[in-house]
C-alpha atoms as a PDB file:
ATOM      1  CA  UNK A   1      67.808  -1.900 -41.286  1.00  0.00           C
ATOM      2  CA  UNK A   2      64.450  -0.216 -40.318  1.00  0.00           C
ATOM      3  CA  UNK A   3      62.367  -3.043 -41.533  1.00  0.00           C
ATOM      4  CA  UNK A   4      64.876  -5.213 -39.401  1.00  0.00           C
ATOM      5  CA  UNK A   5      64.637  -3.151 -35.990  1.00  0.00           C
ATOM      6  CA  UNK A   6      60.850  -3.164 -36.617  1.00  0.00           C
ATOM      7  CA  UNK A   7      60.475  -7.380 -37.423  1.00  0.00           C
ATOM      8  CA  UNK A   8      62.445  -7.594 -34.169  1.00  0.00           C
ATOM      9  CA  UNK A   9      60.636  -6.346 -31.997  1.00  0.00           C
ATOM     10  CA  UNK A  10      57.406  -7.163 -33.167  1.00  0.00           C
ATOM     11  CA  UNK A  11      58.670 -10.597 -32.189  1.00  0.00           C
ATOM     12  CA  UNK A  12      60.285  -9.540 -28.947  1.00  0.00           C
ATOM     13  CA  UNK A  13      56.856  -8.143 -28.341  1.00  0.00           C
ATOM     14  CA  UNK A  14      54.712 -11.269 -29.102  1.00  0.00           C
ATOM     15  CA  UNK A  15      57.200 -12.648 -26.636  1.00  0.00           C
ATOM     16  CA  UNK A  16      56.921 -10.599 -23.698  1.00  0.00           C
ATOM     17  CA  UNK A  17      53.273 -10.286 -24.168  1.00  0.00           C
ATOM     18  CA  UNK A  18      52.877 -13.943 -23.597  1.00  0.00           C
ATOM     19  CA  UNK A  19      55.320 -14.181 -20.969  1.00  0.00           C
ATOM     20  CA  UNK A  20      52.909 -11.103 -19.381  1.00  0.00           C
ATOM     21  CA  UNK A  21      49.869 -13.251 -19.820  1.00  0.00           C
ATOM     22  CA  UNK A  22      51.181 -16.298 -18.003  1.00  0.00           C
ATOM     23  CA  UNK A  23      51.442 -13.799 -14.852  1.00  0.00           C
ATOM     24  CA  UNK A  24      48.449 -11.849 -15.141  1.00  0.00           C
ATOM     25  CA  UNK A  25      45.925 -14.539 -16.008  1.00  0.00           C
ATOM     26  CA  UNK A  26      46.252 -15.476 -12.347  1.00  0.00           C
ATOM     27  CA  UNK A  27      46.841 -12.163  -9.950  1.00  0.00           C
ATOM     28  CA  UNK A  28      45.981 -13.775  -6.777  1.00  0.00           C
ATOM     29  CA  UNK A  29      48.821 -16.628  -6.911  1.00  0.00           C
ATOM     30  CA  UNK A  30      50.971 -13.970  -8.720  1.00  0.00           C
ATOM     31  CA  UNK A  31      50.775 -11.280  -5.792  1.00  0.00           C
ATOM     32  CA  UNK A  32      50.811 -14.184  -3.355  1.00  0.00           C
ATOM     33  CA  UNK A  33      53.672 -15.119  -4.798  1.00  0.00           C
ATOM     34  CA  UNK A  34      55.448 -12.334  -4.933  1.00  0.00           C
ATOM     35  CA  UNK A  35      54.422 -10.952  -1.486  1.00  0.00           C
ATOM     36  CA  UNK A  36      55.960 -14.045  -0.075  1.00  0.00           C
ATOM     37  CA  UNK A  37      59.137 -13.500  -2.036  1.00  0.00           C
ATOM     38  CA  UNK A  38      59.265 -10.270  -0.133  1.00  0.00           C
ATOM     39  CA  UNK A  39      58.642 -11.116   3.183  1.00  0.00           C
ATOM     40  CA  UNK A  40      61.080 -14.179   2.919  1.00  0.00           C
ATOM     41  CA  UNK A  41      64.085 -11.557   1.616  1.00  0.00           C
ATOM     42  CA  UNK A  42      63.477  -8.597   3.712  1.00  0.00           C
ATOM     43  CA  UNK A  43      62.724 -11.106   7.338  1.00  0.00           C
ATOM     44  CA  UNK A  44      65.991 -10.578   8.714  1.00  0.00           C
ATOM     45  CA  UNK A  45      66.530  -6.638   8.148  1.00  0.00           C
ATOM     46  CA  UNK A  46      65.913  -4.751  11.057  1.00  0.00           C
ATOM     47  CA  UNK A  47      62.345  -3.778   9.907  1.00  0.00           C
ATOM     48  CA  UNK A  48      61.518  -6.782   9.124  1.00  0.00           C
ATOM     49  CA  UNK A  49      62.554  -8.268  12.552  1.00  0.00           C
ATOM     50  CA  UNK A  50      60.607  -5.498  14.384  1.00  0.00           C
ATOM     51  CA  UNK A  51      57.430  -6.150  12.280  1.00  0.00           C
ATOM     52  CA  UNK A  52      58.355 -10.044  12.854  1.00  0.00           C
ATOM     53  CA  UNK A  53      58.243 -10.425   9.116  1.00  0.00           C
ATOM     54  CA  UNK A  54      58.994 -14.967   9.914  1.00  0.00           C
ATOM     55  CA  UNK A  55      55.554 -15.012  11.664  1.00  0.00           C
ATOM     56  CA  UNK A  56      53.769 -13.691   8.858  1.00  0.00           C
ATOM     57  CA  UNK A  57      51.294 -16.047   6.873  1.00  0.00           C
ATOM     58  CA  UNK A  58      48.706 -13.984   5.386  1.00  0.00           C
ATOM     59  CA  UNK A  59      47.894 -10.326   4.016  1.00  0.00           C
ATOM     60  CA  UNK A  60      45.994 -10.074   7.087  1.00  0.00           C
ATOM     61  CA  UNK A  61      49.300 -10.752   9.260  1.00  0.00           C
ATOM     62  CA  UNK A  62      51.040  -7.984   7.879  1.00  0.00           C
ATOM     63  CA  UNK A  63      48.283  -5.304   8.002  1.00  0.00           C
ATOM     64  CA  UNK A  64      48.183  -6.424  11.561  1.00  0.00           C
ATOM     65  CA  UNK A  65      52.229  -6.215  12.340  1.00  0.00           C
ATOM     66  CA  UNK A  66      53.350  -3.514   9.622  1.00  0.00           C
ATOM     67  CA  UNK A  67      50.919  -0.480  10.343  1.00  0.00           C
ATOM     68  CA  UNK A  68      50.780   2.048   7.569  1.00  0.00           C
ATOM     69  CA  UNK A  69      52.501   5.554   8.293  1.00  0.00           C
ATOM     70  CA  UNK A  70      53.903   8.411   6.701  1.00  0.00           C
ATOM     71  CA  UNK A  71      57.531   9.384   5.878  1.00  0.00           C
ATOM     72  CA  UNK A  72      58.382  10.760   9.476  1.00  0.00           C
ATOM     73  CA  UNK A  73      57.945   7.784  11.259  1.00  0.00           C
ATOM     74  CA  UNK A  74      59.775   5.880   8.812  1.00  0.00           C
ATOM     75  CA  UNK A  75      62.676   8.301   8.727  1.00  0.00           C
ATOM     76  CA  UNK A  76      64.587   6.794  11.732  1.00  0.00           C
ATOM     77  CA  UNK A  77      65.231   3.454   9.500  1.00  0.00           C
ATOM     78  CA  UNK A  78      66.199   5.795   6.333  1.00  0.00           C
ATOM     79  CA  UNK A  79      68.436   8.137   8.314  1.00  0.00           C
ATOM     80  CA  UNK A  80      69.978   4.541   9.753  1.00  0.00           C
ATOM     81  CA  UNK A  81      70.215   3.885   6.011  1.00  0.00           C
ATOM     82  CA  UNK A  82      71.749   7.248   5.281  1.00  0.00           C
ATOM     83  CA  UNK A  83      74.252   6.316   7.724  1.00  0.00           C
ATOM     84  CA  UNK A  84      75.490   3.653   5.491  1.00  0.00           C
ATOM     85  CA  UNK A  85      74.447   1.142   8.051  1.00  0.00           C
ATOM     86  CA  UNK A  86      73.240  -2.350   6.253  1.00  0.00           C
ATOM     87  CA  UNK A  87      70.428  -4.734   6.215  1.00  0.00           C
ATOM     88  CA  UNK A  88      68.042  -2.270   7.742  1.00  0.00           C
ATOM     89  CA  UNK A  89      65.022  -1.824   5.395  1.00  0.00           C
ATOM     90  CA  UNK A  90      66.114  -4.416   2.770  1.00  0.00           C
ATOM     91  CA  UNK A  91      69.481  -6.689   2.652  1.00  0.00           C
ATOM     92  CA  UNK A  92      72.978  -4.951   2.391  1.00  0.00           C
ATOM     93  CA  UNK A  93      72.457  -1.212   0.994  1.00  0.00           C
ATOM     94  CA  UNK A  94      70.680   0.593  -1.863  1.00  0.00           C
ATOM     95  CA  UNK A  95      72.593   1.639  -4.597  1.00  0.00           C
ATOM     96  CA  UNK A  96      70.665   5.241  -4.559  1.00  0.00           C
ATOM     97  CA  UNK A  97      68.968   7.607  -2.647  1.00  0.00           C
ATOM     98  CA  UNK A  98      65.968   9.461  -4.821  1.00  0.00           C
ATOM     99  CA  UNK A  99      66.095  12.258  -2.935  1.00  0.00           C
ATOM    100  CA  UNK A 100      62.653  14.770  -3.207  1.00  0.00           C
ATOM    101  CA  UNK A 101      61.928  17.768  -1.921  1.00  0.00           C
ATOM    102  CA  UNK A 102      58.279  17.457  -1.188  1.00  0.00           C
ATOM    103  CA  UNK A 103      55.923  20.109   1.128  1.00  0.00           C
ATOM    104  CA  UNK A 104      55.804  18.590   4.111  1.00  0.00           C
ATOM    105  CA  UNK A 105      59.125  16.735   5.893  1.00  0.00           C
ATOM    106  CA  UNK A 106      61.353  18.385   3.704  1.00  0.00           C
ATOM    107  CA  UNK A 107      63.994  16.577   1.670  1.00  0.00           C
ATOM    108  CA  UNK A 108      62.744  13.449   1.398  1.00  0.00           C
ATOM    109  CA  UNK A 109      65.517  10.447   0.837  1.00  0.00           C
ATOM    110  CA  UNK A 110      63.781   7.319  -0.821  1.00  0.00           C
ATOM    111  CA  UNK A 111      66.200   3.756  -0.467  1.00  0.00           C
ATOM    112  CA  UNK A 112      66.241   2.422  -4.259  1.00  0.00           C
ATOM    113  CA  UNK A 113      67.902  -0.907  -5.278  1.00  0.00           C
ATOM    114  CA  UNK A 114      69.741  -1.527  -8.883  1.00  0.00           C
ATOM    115  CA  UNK A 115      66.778  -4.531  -9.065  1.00  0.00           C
ATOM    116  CA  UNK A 116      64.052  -2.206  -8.318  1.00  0.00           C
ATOM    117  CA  UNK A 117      65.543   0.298 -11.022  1.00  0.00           C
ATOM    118  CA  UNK A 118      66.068  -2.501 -13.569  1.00  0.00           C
ATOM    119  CA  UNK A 119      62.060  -3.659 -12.812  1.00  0.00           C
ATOM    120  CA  UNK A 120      60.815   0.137 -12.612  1.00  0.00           C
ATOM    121  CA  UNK A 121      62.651   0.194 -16.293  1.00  0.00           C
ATOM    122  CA  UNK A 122      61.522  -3.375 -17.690  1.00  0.00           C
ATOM    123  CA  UNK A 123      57.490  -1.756 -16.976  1.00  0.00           C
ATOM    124  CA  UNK A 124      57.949   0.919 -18.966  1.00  0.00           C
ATOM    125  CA  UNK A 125      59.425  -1.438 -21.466  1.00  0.00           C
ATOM    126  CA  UNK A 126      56.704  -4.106 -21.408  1.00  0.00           C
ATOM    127  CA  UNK A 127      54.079  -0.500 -21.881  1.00  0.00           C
ATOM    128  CA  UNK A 128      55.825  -0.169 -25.037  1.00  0.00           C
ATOM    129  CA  UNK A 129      55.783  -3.143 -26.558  1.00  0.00           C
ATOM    130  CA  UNK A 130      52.294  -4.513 -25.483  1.00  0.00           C
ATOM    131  CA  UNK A 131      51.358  -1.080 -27.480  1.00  0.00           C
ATOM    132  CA  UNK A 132      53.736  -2.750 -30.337  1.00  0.00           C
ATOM    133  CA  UNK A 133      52.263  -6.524 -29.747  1.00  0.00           C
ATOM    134  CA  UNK A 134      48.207  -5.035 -29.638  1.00  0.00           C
ATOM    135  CA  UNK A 135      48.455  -2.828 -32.480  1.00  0.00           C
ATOM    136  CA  UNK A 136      51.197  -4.939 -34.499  1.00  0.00           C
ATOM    137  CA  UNK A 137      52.638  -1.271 -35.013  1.00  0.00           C
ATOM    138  CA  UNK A 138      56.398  -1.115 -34.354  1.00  0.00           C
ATOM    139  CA  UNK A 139      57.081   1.841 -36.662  1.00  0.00           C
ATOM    140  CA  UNK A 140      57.944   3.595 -32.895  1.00  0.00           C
ATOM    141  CA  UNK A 141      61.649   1.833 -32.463  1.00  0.00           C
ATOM    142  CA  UNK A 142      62.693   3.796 -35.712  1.00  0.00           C
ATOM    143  CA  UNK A 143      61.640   6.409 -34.543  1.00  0.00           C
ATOM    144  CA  UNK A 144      63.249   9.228 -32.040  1.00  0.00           C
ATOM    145  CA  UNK A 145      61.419   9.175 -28.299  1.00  0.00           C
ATOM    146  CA  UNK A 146      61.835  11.879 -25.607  1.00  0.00           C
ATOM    147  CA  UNK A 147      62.369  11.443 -21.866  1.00  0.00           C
ATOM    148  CA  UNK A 148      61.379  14.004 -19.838  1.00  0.00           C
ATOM    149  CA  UNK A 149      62.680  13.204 -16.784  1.00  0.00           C
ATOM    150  CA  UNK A 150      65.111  14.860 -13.880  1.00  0.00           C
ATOM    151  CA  UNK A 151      68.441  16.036 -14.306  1.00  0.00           C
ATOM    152  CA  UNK A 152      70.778  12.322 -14.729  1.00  0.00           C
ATOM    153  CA  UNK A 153      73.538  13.901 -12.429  1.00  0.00           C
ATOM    154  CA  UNK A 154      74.187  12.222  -9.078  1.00  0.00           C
ATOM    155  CA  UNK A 155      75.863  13.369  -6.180  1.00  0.00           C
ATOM    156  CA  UNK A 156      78.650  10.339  -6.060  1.00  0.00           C
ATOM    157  CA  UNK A 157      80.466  12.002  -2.795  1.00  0.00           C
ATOM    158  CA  UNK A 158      79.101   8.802  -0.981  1.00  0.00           C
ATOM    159  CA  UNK A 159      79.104   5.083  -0.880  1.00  0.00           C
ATOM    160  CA  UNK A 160      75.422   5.603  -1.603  1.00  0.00           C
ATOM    161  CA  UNK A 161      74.662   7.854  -4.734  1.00  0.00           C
ATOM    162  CA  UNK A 162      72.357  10.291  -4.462  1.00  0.00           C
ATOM    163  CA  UNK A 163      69.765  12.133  -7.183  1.00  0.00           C
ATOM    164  CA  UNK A 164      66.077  12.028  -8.837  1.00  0.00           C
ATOM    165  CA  UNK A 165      64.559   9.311  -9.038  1.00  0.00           C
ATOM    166  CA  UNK A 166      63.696   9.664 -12.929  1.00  0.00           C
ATOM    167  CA  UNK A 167      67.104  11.489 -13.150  1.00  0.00           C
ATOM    168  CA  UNK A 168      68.356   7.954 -11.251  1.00  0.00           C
ATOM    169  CA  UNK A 169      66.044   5.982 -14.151  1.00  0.00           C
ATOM    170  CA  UNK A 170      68.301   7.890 -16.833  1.00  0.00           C
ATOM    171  CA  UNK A 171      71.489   5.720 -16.375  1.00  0.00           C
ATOM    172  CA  UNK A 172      68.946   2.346 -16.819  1.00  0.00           C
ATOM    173  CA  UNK A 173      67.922   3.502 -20.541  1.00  0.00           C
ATOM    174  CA  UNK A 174      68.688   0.080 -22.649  1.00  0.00           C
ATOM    175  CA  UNK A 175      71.332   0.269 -24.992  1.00  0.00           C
ATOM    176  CA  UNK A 176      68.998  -0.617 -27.897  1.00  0.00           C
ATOM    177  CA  UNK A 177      67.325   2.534 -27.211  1.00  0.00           C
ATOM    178  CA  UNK A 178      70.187   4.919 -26.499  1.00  0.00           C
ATOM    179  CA  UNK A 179      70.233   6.046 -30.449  1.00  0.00           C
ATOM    180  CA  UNK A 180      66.750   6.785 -30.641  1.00  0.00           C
ATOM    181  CA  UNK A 181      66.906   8.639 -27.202  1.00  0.00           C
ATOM    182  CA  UNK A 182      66.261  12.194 -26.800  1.00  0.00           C
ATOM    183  CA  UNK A 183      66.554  15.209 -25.573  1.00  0.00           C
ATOM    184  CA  UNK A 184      70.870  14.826 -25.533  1.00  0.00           C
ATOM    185  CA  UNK A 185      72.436  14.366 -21.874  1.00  0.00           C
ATOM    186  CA  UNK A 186      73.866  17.195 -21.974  1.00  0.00           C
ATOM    187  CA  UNK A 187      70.338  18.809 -22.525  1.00  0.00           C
ATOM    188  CA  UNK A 188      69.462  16.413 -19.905  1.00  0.00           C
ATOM    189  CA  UNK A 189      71.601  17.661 -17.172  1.00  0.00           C
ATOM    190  CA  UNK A 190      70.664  21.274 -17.563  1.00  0.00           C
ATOM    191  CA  UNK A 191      68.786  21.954 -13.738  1.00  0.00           C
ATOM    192  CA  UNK A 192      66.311  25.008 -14.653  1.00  0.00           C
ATOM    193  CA  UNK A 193      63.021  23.206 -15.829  1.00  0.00           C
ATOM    194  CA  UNK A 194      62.140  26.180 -18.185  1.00  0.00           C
ATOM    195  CA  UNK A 195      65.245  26.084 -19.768  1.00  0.00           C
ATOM    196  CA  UNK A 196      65.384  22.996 -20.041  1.00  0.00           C
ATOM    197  CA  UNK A 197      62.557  22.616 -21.809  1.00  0.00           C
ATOM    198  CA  UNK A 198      62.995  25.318 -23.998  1.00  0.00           C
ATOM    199  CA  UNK A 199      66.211  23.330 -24.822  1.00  0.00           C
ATOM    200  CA  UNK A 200      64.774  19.911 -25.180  1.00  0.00           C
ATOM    201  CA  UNK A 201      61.639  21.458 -27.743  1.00  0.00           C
ATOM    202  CA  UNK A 202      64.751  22.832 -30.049  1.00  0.00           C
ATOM    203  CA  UNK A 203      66.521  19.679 -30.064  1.00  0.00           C
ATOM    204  CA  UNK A 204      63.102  17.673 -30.940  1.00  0.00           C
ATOM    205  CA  UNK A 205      61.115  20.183 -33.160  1.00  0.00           C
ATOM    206  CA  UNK A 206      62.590  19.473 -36.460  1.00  0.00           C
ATOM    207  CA  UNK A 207      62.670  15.296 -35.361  1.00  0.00           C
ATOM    208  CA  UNK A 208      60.727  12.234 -36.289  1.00  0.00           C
ATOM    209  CA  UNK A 209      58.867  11.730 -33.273  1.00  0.00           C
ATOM    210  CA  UNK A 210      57.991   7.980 -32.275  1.00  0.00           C
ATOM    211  CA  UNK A 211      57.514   8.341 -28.330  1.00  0.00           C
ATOM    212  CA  UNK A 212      57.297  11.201 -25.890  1.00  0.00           C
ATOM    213  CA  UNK A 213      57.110   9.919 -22.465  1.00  0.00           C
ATOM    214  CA  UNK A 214      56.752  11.774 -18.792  1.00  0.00           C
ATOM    215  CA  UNK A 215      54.457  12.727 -16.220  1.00  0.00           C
ATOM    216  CA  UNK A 216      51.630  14.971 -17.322  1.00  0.00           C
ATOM    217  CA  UNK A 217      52.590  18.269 -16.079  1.00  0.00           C
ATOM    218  CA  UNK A 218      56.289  17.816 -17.852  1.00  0.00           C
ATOM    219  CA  UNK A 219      54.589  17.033 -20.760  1.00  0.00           C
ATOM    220  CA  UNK A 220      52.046  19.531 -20.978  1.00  0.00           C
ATOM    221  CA  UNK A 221      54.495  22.283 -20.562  1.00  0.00           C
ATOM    222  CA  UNK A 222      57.009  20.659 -23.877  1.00  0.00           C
ATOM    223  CA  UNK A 223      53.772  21.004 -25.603  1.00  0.00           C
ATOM    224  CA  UNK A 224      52.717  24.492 -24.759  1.00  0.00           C
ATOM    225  CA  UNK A 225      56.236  25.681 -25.537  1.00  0.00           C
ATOM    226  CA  UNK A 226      56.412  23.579 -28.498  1.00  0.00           C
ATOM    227  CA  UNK A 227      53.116  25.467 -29.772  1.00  0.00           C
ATOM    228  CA  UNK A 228      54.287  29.030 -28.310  1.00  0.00           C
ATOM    229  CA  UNK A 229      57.583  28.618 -30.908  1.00  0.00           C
ATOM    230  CA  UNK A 230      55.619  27.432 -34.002  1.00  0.00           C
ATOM    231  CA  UNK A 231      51.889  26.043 -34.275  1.00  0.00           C
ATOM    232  CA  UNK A 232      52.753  24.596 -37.197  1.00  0.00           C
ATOM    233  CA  UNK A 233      55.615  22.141 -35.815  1.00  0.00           C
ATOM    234  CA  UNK A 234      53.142  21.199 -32.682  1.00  0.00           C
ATOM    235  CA  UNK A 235      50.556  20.198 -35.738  1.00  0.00           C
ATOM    236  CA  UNK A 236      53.527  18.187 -37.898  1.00  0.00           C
ATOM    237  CA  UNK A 237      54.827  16.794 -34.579  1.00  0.00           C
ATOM    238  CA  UNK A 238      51.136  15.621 -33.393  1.00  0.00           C
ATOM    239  CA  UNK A 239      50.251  14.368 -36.218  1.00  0.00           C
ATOM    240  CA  UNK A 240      53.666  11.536 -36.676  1.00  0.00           C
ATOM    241  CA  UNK A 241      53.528  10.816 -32.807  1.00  0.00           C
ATOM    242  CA  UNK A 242      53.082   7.286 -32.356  1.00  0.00           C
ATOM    243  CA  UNK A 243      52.831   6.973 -28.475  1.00  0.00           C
ATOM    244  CA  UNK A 244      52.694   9.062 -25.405  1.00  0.00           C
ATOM    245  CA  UNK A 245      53.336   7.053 -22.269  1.00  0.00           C
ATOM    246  CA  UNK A 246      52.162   9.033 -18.376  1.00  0.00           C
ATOM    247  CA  UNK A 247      51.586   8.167 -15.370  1.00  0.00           C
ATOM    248  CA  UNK A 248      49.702   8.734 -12.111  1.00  0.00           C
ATOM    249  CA  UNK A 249      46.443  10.403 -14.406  1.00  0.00           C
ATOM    250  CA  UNK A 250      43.934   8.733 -15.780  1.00  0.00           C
ATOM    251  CA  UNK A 251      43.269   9.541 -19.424  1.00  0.00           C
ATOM    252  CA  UNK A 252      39.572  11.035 -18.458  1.00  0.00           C
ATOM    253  CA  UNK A 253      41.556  13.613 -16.110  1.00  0.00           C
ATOM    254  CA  UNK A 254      43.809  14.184 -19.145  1.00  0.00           C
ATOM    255  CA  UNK A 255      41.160  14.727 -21.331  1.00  0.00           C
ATOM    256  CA  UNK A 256      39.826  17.685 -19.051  1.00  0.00           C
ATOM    257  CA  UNK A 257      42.679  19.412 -17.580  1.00  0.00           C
ATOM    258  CA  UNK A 258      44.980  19.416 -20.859  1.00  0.00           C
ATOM    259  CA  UNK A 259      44.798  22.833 -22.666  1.00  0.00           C
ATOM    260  CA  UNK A 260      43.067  22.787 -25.754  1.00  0.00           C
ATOM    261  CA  UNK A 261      45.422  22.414 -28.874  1.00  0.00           C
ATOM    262  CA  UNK A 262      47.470  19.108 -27.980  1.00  0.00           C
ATOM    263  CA  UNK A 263      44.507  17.434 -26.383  1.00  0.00           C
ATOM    264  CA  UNK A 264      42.107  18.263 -28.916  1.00  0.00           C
ATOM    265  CA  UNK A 265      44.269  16.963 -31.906  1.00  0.00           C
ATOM    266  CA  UNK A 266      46.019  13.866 -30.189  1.00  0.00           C
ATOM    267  CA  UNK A 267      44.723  12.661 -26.928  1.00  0.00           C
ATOM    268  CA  UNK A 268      41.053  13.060 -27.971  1.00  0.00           C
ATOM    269  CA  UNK A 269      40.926  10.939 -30.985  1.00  0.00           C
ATOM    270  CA  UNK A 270      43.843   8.748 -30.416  1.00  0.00           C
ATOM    271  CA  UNK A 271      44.304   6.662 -27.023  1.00  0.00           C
ATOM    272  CA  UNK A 272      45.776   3.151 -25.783  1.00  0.00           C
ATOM    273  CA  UNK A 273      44.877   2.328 -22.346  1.00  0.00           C
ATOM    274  CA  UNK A 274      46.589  -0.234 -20.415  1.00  0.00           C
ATOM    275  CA  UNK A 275      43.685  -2.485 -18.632  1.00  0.00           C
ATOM    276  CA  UNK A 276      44.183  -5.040 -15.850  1.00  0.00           C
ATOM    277  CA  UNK A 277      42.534  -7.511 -17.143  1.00  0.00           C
ATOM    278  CA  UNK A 278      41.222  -6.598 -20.950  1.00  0.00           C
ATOM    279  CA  UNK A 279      42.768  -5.793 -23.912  1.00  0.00           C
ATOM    280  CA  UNK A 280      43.611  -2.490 -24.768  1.00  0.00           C
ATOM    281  CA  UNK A 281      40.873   0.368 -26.050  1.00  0.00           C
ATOM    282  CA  UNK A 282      41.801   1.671 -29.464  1.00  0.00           C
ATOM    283  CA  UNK A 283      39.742   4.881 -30.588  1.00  0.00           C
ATOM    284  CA  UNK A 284      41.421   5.253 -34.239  1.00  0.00           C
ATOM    285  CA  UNK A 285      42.524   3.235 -37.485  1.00  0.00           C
ATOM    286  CA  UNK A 286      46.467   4.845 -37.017  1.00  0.00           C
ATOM    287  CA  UNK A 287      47.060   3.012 -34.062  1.00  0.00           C
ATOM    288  CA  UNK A 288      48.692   5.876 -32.016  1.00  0.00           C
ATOM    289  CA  UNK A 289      48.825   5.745 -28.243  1.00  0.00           C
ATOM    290  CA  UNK A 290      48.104   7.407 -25.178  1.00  0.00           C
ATOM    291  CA  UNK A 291      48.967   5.128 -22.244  1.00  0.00           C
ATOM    292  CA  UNK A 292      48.457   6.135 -19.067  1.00  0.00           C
ATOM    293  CA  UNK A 293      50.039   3.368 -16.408  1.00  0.00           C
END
């Protein structure tokens, strides 16, 4: 059944890759495309009749009519939002609120569509099987893979549910993957990050690790706790790791702000880089991954 899962989605792979390359051969048209898609859809919210979104031609219309700015002087279209009110950053009404508590502005509520969840989770899909496509390793999909994400709970007391955003991504998880997900939801719902985590490395430590994906700082602490309960487990787990998907760093920054034993005997010698516009760089004959996106 293995063998199976694995033929499958080397094919599924070959197939998305060369639905990816139709796109991404041509950019400009692509983004043009897409921007115009956008601007079309959102013309006849509120925002987009205050920034006149149906005059709009160019890229150099909307810099001109939709000014950058921060949160705050967005926030009296969200709160109208909050309010349940439709149609005024995007047609009808999110399905969410990611709600984040950043350092400046306070709670921070963030609109999100069920489309823009569904394309947030199809790139993190695509990641994974260009890695499967450019390395023609698919050993991953039969293999467990950890989330480390936000607690999947949402506050349902609304029309408009409200939670983390990567909590929020939780309940998008394709059903092909749900078996080889990990840590368990119940794990997953637990609120205290330490404990958490403490939870999540006794669920995985004894497991046949394929994937381990989250933003750096989430994964450098599973690692250091990982190593603080038994070296020896960090060295097993390192060394059957097929793929470890991040974002927002780039793998140089990685390289120098990761403590020493997980970046020394993973990242350093084994790395798959996503590129724009080249294929991706390989470093080792096991085809493992590091891709930072």
């Amino acid at each position: 059944m293995s063998g199976l899962k694995a033929l499958a989605a080397k094919i599924f792979a070959a197939y998305i890759e060369k639905k990816t390359k139709a796109w991404s051969t041509s950019p400009i048209a692509t983004q043009e495309a897409v921007f115009q898609s956008l601007l079309s859809t959102a013309k006849n919210t509120a925002f987009g009749m205050d920034h006149h979104f149906d005059q709009i031609n160019s890229h150099q219309d909307f810099i001109r009519r939709v000014p950058v700015r921060d949160y705050e002087a967005l926030k009296p279209y969200v709160t109208r939002v909050i309010k349940e009110e439709p149609n005024v950053l995007w047609p009808g009404l999110p399905s969410y609120f990611a709600k984040t508590s950043g350092t400046t502005s306070g709670a921070k509520y963030i609109p999100i569509t069920a489309v823009s969840m569904k394309e947030q989770v199809r790139a993190s899909r695509d990641a994974i099987l260009s890695y499967i496509h450019q390395t023609k390793n698919a050993s991953i999909v039969t293999k467990k893979m950890i989330f480390l994400q936000g607690s999947p709970e949402l506050d349902e007391s609304k029309n408009i549910k409200t939670g983390r955003l990567s909590g929020i991504s939780a309940h998008y998880v394709p059903n092909y993957l749900q078996k080889n997900r990990l840590p368990s939801w119940e794990t997953n719902c637990i609120e205290d990050w330490e404990t958490k985590v403490d939870a999540i490395v006794d669920e995985t430590i004894n497991e046949d690790m394929g994937v381990i994906a989250g933003i750096p700082s989430w994964v450098q602490m599973y690692f250091e706790k990982l190593k603080a309960k038994a070296v020896n487990q960090l060295l097993r787990f390192l060394k059957i790791l097929s793929s470890l998907f991040m974002a927002g760093l780039t793998i140089s920054h990685i390289k120098q702000n990761s403590s020493n034993l997980w970046a020394e005997r993973w990242i350093l010698s084994n790395f798959f880089q996503l590129q724009r516009d080249s294929s991706p760089i390989r470093t080792n004959r096991t085809q493992k991954a590091c891709c930072c996106v």
